[in-house]
C-alpha atoms as a PDB file:
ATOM      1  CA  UNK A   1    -122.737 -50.043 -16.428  1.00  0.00           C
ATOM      2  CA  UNK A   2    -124.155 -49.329 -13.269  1.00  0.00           C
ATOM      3  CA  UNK A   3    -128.357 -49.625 -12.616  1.00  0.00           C
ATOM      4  CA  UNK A   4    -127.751 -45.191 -11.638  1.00  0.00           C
ATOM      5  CA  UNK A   5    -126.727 -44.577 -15.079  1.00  0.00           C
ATOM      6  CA  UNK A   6    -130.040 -46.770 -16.093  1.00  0.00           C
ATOM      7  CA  UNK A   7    -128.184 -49.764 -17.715  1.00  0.00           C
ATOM      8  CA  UNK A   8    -128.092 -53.218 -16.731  1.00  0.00           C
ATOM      9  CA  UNK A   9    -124.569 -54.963 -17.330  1.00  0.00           C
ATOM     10  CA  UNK A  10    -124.360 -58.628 -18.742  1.00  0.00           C
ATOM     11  CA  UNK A  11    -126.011 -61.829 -17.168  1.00  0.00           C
ATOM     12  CA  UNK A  12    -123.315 -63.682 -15.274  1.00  0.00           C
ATOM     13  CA  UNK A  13    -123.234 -66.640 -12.744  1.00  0.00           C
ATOM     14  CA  UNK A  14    -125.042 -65.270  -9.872  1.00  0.00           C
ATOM     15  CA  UNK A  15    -124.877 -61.444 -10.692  1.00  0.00           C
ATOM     16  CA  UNK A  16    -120.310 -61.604 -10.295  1.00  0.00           C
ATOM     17  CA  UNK A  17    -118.890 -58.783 -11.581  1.00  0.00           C
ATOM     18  CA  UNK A  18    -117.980 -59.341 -15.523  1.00  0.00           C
ATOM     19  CA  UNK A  19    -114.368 -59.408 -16.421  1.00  0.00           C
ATOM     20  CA  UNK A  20    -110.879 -60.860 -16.118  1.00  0.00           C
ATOM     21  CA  UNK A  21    -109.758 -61.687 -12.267  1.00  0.00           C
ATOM     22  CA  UNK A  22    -108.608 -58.239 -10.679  1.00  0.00           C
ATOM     23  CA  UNK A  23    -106.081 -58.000  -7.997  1.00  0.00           C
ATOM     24  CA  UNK A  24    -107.501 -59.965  -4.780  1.00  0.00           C
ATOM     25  CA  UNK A  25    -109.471 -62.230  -7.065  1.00  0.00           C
ATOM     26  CA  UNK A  26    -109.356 -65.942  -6.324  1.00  0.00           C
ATOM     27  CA  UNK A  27    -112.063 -67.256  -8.659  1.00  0.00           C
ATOM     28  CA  UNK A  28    -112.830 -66.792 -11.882  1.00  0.00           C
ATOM     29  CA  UNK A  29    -116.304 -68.577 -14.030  1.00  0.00           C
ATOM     30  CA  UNK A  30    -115.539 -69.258 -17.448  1.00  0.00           C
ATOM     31  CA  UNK A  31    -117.976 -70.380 -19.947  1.00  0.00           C
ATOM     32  CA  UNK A  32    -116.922 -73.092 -22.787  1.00  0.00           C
ATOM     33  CA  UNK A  33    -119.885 -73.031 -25.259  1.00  0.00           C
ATOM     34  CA  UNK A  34    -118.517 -75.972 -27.234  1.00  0.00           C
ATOM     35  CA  UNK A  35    -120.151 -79.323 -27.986  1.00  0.00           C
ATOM     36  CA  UNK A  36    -118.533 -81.830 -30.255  1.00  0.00           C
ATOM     37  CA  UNK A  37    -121.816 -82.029 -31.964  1.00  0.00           C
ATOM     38  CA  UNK A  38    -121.544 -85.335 -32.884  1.00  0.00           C
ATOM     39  CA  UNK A  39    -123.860 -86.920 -30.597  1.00  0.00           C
ATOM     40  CA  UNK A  40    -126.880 -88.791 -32.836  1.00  0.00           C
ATOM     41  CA  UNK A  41    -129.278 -86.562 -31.599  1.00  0.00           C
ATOM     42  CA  UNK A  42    -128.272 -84.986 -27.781  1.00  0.00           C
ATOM     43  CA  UNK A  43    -126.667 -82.067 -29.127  1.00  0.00           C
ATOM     44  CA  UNK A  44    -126.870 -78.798 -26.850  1.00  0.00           C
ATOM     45  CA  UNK A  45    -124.193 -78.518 -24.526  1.00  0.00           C
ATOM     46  CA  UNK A  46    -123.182 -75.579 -25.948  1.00  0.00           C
ATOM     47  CA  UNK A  47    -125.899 -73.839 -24.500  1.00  0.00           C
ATOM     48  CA  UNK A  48    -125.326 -74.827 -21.248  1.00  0.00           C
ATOM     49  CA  UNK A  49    -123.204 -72.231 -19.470  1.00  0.00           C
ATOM     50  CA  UNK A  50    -126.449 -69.513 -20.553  1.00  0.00           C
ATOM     51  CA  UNK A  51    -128.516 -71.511 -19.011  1.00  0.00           C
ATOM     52  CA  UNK A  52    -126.698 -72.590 -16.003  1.00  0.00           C
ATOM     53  CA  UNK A  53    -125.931 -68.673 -15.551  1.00  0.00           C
ATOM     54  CA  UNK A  54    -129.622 -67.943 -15.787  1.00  0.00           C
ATOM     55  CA  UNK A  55    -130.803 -71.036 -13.345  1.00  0.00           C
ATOM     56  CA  UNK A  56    -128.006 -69.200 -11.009  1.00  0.00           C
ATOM     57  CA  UNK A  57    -130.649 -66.340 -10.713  1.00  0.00           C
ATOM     58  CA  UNK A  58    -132.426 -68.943  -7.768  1.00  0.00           C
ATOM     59  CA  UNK A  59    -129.254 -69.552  -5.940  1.00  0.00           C
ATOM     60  CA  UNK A  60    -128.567 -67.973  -2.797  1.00  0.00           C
ATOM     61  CA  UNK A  61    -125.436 -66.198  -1.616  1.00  0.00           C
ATOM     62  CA  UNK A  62    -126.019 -67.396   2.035  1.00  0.00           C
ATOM     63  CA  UNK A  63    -125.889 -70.869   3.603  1.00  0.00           C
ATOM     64  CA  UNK A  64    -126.888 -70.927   7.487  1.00  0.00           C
ATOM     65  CA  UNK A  65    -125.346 -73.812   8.409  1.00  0.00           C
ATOM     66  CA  UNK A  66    -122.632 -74.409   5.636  1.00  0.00           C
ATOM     67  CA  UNK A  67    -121.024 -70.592   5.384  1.00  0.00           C
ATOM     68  CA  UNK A  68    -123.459 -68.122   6.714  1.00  0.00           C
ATOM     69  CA  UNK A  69    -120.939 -65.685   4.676  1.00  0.00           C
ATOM     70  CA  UNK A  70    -120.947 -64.240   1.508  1.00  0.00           C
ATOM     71  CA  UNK A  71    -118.417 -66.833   0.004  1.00  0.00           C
ATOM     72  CA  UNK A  72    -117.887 -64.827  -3.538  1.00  0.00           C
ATOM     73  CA  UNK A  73    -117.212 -61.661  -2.249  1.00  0.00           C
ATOM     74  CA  UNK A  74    -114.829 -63.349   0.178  1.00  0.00           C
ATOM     75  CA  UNK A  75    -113.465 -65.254  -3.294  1.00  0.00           C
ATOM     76  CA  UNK A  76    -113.378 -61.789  -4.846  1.00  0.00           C
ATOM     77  CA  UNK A  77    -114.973 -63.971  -7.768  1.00  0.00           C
ATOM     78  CA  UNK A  78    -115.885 -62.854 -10.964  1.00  0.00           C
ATOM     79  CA  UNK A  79    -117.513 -64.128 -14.453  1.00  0.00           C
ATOM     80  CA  UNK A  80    -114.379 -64.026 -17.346  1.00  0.00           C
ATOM     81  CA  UNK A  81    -117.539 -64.809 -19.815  1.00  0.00           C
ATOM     82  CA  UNK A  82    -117.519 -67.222 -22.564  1.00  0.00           C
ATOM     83  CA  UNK A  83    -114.575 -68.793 -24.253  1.00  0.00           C
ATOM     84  CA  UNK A  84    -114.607 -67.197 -27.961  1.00  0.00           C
ATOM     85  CA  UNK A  85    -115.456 -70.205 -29.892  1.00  0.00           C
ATOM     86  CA  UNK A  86    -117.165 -72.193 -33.051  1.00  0.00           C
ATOM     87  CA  UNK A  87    -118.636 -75.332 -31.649  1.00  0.00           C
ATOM     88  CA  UNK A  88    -117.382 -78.081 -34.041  1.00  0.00           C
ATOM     89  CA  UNK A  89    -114.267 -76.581 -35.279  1.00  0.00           C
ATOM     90  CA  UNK A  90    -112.672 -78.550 -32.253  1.00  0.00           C
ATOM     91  CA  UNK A  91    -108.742 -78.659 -32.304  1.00  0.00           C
ATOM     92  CA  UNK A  92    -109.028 -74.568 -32.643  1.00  0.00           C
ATOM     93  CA  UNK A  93    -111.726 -74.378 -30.027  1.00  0.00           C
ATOM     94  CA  UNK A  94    -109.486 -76.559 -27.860  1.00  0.00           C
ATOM     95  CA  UNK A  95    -106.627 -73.888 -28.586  1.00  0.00           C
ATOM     96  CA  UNK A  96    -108.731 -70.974 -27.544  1.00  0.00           C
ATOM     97  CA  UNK A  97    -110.132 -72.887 -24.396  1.00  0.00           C
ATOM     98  CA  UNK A  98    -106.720 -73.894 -23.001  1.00  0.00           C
ATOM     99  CA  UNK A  99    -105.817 -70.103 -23.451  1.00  0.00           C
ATOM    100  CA  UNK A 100    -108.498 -68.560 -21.868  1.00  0.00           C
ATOM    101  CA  UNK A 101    -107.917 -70.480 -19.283  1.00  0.00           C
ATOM    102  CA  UNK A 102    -104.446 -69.904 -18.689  1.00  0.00           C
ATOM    103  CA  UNK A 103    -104.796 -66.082 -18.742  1.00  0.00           C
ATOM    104  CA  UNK A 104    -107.326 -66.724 -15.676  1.00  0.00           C
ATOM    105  CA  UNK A 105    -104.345 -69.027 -13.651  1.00  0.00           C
ATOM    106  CA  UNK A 106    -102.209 -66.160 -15.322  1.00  0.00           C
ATOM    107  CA  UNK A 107    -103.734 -63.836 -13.194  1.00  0.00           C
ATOM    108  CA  UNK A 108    -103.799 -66.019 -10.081  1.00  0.00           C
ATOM    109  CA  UNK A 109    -107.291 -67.450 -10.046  1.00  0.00           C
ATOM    110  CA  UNK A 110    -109.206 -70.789 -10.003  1.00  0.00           C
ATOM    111  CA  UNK A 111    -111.178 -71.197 -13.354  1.00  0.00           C
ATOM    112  CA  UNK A 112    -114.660 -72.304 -12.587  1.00  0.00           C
ATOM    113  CA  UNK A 113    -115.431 -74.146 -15.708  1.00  0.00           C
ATOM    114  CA  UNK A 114    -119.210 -74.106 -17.318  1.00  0.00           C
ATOM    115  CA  UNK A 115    -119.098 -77.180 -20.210  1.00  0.00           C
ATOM    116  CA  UNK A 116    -120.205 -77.614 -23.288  1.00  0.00           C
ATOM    117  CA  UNK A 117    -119.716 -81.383 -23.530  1.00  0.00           C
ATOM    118  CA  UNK A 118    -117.216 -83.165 -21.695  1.00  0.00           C
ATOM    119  CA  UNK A 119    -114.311 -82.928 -24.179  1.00  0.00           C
ATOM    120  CA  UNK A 120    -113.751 -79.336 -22.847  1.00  0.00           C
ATOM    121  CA  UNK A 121    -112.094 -80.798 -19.666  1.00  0.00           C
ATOM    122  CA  UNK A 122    -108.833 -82.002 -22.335  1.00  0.00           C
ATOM    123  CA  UNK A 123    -107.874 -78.304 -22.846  1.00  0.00           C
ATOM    124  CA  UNK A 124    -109.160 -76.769 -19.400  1.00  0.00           C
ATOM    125  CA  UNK A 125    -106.564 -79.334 -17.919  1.00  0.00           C
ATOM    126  CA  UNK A 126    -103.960 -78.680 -20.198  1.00  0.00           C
ATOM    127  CA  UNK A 127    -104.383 -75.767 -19.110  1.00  0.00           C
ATOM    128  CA  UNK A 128    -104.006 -76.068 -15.731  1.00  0.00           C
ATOM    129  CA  UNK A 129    -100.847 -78.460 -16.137  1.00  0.00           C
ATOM    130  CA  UNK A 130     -98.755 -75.801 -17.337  1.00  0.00           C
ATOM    131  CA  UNK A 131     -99.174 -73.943 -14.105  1.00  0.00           C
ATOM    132  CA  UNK A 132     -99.485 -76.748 -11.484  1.00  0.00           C
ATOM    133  CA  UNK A 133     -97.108 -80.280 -11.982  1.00  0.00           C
ATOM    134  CA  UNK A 134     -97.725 -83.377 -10.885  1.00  0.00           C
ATOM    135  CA  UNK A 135    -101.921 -82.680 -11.705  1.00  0.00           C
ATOM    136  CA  UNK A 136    -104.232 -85.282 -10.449  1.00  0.00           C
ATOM    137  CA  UNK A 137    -107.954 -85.403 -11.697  1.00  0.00           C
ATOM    138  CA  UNK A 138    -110.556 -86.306 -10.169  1.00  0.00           C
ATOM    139  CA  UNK A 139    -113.737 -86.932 -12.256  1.00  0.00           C
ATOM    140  CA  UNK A 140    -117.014 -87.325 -10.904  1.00  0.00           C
ATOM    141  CA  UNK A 141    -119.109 -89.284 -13.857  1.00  0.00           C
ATOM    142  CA  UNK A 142    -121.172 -92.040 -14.641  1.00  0.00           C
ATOM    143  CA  UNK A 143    -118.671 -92.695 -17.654  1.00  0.00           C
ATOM    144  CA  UNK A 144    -114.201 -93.032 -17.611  1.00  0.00           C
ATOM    145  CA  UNK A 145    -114.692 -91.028 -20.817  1.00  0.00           C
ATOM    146  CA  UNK A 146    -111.014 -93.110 -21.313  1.00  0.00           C
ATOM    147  CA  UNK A 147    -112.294 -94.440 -24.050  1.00  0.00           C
ATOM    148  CA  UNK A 148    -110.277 -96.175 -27.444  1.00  0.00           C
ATOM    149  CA  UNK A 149    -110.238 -93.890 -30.099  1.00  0.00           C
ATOM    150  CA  UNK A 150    -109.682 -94.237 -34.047  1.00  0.00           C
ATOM    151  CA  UNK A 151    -107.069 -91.587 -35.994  1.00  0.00           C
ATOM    152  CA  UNK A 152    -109.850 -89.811 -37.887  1.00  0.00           C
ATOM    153  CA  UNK A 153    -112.075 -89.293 -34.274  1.00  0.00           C
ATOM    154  CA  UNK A 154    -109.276 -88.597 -31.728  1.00  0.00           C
ATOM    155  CA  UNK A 155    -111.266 -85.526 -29.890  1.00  0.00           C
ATOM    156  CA  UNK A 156    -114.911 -86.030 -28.810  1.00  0.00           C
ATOM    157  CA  UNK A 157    -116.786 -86.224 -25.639  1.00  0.00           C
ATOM    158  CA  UNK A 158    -115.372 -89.853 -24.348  1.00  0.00           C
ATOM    159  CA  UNK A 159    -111.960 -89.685 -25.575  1.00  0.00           C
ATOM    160  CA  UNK A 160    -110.337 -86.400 -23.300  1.00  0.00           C
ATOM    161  CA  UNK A 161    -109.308 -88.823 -20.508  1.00  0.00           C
ATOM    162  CA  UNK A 162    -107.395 -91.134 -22.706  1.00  0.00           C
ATOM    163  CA  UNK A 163    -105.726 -87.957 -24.311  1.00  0.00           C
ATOM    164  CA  UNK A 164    -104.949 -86.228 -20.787  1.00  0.00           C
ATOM    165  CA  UNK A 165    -103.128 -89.373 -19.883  1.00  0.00           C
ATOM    166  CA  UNK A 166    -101.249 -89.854 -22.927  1.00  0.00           C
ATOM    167  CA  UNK A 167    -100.674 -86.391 -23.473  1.00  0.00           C
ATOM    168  CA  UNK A 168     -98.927 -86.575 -19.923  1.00  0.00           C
ATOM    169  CA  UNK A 169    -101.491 -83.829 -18.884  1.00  0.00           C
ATOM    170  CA  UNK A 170    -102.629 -85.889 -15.611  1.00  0.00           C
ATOM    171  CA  UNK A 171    -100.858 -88.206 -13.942  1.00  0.00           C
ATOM    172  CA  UNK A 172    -103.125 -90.832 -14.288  1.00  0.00           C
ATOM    173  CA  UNK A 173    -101.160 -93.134 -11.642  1.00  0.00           C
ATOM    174  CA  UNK A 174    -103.227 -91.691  -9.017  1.00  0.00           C
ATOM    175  CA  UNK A 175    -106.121 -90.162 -10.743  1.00  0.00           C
ATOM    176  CA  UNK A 176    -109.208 -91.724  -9.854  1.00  0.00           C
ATOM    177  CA  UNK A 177    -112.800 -91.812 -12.538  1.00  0.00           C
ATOM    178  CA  UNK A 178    -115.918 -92.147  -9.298  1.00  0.00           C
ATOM    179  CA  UNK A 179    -119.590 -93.095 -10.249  1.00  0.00           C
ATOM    180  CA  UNK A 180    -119.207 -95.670 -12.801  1.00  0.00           C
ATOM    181  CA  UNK A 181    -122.446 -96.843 -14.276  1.00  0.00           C
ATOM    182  CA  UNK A 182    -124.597 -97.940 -16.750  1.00  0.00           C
ATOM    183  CA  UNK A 183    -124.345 -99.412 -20.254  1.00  0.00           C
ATOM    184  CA  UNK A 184    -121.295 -98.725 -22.760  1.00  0.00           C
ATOM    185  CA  UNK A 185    -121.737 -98.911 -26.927  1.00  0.00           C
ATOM    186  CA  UNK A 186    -118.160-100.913 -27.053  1.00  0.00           C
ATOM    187  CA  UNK A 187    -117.005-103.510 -24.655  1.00  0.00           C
ATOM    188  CA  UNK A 188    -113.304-103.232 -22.189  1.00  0.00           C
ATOM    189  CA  UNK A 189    -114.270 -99.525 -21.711  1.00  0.00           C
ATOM    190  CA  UNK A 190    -113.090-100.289 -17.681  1.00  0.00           C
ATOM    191  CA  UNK A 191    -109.519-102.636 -18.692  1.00  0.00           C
ATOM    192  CA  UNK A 192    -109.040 -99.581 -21.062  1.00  0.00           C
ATOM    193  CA  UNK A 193    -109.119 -96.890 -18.554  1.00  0.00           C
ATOM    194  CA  UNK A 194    -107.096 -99.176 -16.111  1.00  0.00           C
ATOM    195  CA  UNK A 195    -104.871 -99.787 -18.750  1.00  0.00           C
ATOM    196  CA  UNK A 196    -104.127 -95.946 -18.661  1.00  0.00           C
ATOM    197  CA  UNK A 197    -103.158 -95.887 -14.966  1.00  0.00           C
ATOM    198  CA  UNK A 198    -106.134 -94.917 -14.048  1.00  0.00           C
ATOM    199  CA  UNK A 199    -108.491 -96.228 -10.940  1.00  0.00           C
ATOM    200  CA  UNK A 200    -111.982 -96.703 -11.516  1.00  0.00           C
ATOM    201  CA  UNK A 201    -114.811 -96.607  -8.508  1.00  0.00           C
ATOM    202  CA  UNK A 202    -117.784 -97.289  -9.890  1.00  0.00           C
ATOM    203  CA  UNK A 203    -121.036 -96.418  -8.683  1.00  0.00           C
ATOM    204  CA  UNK A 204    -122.050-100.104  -6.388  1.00  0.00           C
ATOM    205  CA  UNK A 205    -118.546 -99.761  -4.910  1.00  0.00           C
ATOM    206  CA  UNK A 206    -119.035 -95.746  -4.022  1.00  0.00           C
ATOM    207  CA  UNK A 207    -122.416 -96.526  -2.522  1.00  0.00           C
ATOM    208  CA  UNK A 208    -120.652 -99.855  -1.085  1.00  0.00           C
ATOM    209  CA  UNK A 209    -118.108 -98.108   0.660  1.00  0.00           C
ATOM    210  CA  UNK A 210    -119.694 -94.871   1.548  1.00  0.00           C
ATOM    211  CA  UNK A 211    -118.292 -90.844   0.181  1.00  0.00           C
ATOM    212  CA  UNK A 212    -116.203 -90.353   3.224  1.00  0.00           C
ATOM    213  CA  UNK A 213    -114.368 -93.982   3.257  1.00  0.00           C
ATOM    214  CA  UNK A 214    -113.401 -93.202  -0.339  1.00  0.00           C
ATOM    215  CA  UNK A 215    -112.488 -89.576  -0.703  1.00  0.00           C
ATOM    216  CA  UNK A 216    -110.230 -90.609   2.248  1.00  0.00           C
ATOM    217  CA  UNK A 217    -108.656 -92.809   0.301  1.00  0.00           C
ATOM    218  CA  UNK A 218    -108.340 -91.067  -2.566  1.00  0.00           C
ATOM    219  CA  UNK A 219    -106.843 -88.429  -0.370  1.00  0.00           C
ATOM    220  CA  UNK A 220    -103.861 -90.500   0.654  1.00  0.00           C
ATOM    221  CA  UNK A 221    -103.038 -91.187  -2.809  1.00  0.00           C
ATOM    222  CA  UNK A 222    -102.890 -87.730  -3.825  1.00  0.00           C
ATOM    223  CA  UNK A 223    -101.942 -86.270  -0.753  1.00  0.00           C
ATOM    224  CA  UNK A 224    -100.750 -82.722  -1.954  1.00  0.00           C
ATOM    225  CA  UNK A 225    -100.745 -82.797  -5.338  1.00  0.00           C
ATOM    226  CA  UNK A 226    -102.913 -80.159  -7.439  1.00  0.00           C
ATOM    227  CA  UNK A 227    -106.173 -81.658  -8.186  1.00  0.00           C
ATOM    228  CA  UNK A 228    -108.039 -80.823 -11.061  1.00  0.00           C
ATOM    229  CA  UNK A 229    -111.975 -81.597 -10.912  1.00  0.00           C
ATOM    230  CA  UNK A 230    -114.379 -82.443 -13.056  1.00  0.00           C
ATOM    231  CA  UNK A 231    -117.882 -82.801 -12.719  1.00  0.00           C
ATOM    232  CA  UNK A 232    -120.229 -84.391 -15.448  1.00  0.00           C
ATOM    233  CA  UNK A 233    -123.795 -83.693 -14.623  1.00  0.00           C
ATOM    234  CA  UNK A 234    -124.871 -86.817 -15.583  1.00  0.00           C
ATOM    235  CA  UNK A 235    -123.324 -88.586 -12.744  1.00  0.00           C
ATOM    236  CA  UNK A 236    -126.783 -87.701 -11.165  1.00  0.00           C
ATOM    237  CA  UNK A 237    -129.867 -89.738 -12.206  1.00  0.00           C
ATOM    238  CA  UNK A 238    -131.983 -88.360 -14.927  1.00  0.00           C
ATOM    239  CA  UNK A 239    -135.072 -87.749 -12.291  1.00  0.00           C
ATOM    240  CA  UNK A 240    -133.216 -85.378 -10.860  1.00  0.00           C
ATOM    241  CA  UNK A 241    -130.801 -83.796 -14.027  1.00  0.00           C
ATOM    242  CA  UNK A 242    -132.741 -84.972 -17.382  1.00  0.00           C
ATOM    243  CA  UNK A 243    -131.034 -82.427 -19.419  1.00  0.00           C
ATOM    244  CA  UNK A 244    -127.450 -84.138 -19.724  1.00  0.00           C
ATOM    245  CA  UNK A 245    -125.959 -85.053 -22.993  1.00  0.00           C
ATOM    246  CA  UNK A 246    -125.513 -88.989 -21.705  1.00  0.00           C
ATOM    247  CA  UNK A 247    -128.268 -90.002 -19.136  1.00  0.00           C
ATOM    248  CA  UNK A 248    -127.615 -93.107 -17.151  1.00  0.00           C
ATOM    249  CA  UNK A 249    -130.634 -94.818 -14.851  1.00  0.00           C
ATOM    250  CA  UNK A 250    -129.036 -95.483 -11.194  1.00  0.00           C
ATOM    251  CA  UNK A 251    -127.054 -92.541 -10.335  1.00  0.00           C
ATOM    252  CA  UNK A 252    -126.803 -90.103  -7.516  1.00  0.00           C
ATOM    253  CA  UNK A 253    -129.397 -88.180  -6.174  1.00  0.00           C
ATOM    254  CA  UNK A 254    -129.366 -83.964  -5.552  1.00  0.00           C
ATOM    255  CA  UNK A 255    -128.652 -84.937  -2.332  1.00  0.00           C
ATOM    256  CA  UNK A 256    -126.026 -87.469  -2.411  1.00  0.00           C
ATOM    257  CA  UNK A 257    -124.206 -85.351  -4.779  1.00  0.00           C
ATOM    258  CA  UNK A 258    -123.948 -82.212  -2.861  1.00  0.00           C
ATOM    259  CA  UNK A 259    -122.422 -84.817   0.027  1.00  0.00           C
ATOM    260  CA  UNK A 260    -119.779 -86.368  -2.251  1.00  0.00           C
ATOM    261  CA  UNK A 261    -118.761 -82.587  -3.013  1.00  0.00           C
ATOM    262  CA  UNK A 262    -118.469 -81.831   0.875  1.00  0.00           C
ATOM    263  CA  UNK A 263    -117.101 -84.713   1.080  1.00  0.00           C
ATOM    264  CA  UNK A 264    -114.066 -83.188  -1.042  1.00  0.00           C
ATOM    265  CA  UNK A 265    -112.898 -80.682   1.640  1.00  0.00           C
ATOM    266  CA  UNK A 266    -108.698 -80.837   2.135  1.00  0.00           C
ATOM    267  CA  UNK A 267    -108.207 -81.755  -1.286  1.00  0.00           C
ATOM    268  CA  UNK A 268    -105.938 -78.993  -3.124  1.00  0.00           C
ATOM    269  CA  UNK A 269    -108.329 -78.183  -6.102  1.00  0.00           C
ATOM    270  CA  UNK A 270    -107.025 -75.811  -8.669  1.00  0.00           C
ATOM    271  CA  UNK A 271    -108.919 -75.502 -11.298  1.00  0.00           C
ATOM    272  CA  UNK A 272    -112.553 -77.444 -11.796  1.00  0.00           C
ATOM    273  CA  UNK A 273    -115.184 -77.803 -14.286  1.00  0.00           C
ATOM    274  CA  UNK A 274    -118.873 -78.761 -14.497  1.00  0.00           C
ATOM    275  CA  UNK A 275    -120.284 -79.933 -17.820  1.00  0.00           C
ATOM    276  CA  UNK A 276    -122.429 -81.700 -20.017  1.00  0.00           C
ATOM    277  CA  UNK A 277    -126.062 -79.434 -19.372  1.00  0.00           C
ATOM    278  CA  UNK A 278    -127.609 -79.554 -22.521  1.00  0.00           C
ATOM    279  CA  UNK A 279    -130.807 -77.462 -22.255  1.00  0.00           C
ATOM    280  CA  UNK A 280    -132.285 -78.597 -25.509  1.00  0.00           C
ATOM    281  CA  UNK A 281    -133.280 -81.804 -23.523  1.00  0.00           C
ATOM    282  CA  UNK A 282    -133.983 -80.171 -19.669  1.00  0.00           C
ATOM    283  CA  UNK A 283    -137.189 -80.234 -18.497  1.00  0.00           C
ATOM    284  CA  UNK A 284    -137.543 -76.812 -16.541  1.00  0.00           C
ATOM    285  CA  UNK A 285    -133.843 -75.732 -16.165  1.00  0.00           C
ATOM    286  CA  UNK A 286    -133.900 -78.650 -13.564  1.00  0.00           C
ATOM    287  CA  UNK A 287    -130.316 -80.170 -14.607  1.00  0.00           C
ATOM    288  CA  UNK A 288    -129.447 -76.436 -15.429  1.00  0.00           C
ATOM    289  CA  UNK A 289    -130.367 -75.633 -11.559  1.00  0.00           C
ATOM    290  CA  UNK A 290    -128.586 -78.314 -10.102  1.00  0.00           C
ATOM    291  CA  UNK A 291    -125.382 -77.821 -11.735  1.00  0.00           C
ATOM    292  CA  UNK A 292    -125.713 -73.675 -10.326  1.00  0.00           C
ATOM    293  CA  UNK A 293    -126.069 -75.040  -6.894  1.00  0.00           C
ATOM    294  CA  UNK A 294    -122.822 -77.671  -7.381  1.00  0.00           C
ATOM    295  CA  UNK A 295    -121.046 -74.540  -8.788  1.00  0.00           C
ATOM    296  CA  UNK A 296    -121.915 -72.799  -5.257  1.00  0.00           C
ATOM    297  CA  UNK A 297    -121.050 -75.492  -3.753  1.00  0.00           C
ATOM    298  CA  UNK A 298    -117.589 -75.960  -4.800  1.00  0.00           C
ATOM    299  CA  UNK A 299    -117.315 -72.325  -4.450  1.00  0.00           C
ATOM    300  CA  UNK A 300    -117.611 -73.023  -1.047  1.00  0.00           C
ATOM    301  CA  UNK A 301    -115.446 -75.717  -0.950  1.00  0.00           C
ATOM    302  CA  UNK A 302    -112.916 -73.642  -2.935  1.00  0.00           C
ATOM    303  CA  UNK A 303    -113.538 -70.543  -0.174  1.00  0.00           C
ATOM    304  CA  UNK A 304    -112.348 -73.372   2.754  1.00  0.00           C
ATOM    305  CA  UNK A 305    -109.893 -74.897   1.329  1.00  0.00           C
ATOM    306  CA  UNK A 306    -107.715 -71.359   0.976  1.00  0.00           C
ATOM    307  CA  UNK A 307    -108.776 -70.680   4.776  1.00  0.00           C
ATOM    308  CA  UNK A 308    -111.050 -67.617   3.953  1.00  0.00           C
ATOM    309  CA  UNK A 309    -114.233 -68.800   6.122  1.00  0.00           C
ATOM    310  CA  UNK A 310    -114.778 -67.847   9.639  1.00  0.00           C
ATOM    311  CA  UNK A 311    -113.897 -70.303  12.679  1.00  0.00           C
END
C-alpha cells in the first residue's frame, strides 16, 4: 500500500520493498525467526530479525567515502520477510528455511540472511549448495560451532558446521572458522573442527597477523569458488554487542569488524547470513544496531563485488 492511499506497508530492513526478488533484483533479506531454544537461559534469537529490521530505521542509505550511491536501489534489493516457522520444531523449520531460500537463488538473488540462532546457517547453506558447487564458508565467530554431537541432539546452535561438512554441504577442505575465542563447556572443540577439514584462525592469530594478511590468504585457497558467509554477532565483544546468544570477553570491536568485512572485497559471496541477536538480552538495540550496519555493509560489499558501483 502506498502512504497516497493512507496506508503504511510492512516494516522491512531499511524501508526495501516487501516481496519475492522481481526481475533486476540481486538481493533479497530473509528473516529466520528460529532459535533452538535450548540454551539454559539465552533464549531470543528468534526475535532478532524484528529487531534488527527496526534498529535498520538509523541506518543510512549513503556512505561518502565508501559508496556515495544508493547501493539497494542499485541491488534492486528487497525484504522476502520471514521464513514461515515454529521455533523448536527444528528438522521441519530446517525444511522450510532451506526452501525459502532456494526460491530466492531460484529467482536469481543473494539471500541476506537475518538469524535466529546459529543453527539456521545448516539449511541456508544447504540451500545455497544446490545452486552453487564446490561452496566454501567462511564464518566469522568467536566459536567453530563444529562441535561433537550425540544421536538424540544432532541439530542445535554448535553442531551446523559439523553437519555442513559431513553432509558434504561445504567443502570444508578450504573453509576457514576466523575469531576463535574464549572458553568451551567440552574440551578438543579445535582437533574436532580440524578433524573435519576445516582451518581454524583464532582470534590472537587474526589480530597477530592483521585482516588483510589473512583474507589474502584465505583468498588463494578459495580462489573462485562460491563462498557462503556467515556472520555470528558475537564475534564482537559484549561492550559493543551484549545482546548475543553466546558472549565471549576479547573480541572485535564495531570498528575492527566493519574492517574485516571490507576486508572481504574479491571474494565471490553468494549467499550470507548474520545471526545470533537475541534482543531479550540487548541493552538498547545496541547488538541489534550493529548487526543493521554489518548487513549494509555487506550490501555494499555484495554491490562491488557484481561491478555495480561507480569508478
Amino acid at each position: 500500500m502506498s502512504d497516497v492511499a493512507g496506508f503504511v506497508g510492512p516494516e522491512t530492513f531499511m524501508g526495501l520493498p516487501a516481496g519475492l526478488p522481481r526481475p533486476g533484483s540481486r538481493a533479497a533479506v530473509l528473516g529466520v525467526p528460529f532459535d533452538c531454544g535450548t540454551h539454559p537461559f539465552r533464549v531470543g534469537a528468534r526475535q532478532g530479525p524484528l529487531e534488527v529490521r527496526r534498529e535498520s530505521r538509523l541506518i543510512r542509505r549513503y556512505h561518502p567515502s565508501l559508496a556515495d550511491v544508493d547501493v539497494l536501489s542499485l541491488l534492486g534489493a528487497v525484504d522476502a520477510g520471514d521464513v514461515a516457522l515454529v521455533p523448536g520444531r527444528i528438522e521441519d523449520a530446517f525444511v522450510k528455511i532451506e526452501a525459502a531460500a532456494g526460491r530466492i537463488l531460484e529467482l536469481g538473488a543473494v539471500p541476506v540472511g537475518i538469524g535466529g540462532d546459529g543453527s539456521v546457517s545448516l539449511p541456508l547453506m544447504r540451500a545455497a549448495a544446490r545452486y552453487h558447487k564446490d561452496l566454501v564458508a567462511l564464518h566469522i565467530d568467536s566459536h567453530t560451532d563444529a562441535y561433537p554431537y550425540t544421536p538424540d541432539d544432532r541439530y542445535n546452535a554448535a553442531t551446523q558446521f559439523t553437519n555442513a561438512a559431513q553432509e558434504g554441504v561445504v567443502n570444508a577442505g578450504r573453509s576457514w572458522h576466523i575469531g576463535v575465542r574464549g572458553f568451551t563447556y567440552c574440551p578438543g572443540v579445535l582437533e574436532h573442527t580440524r578433524s573435519l577439514g576445516f582451518r581454524v584462525v583464532t582470534i590472537e592469530e587474526l589480530m597477530r597477523r592483521g585482516f588483510a594478511q589473512t583474507v589474502a590468504e584465505f583468498s588463494q585457497v578459495v580462489g573462485a569458488r562460491p563462498v557462503y558467509l556467515c556472520w555470528d554477532m558475537d564475534v564482537f565483544d559484549p561492550s559493543v554487542a551484549p545482546g548475543v546468544c553466546t558472549p565471549a570477553w576479547g573480541g572485535l570491536s564495531a570498528r575492527e569488524g566493519i574492517e574485516l568485512l571490507r576486508s572481504l572485497s574479491g571474494l565471490n559471496i553468494v549467499a550470507m547470513d548474520f545471526n545470533t541477536v537475541s534482543p531479550p538480552q540487548d541493552v538498547q538495540g545496541m547488538a541489534a544496531q550493529l548487526c543493521a550496519h554489518m548487513i549494509m555493509e555487506a550490501l555494499v560489499l555484495l554491490a562491488a563485488g557484481m561491478g555495480l558501483l561507480p569508478d
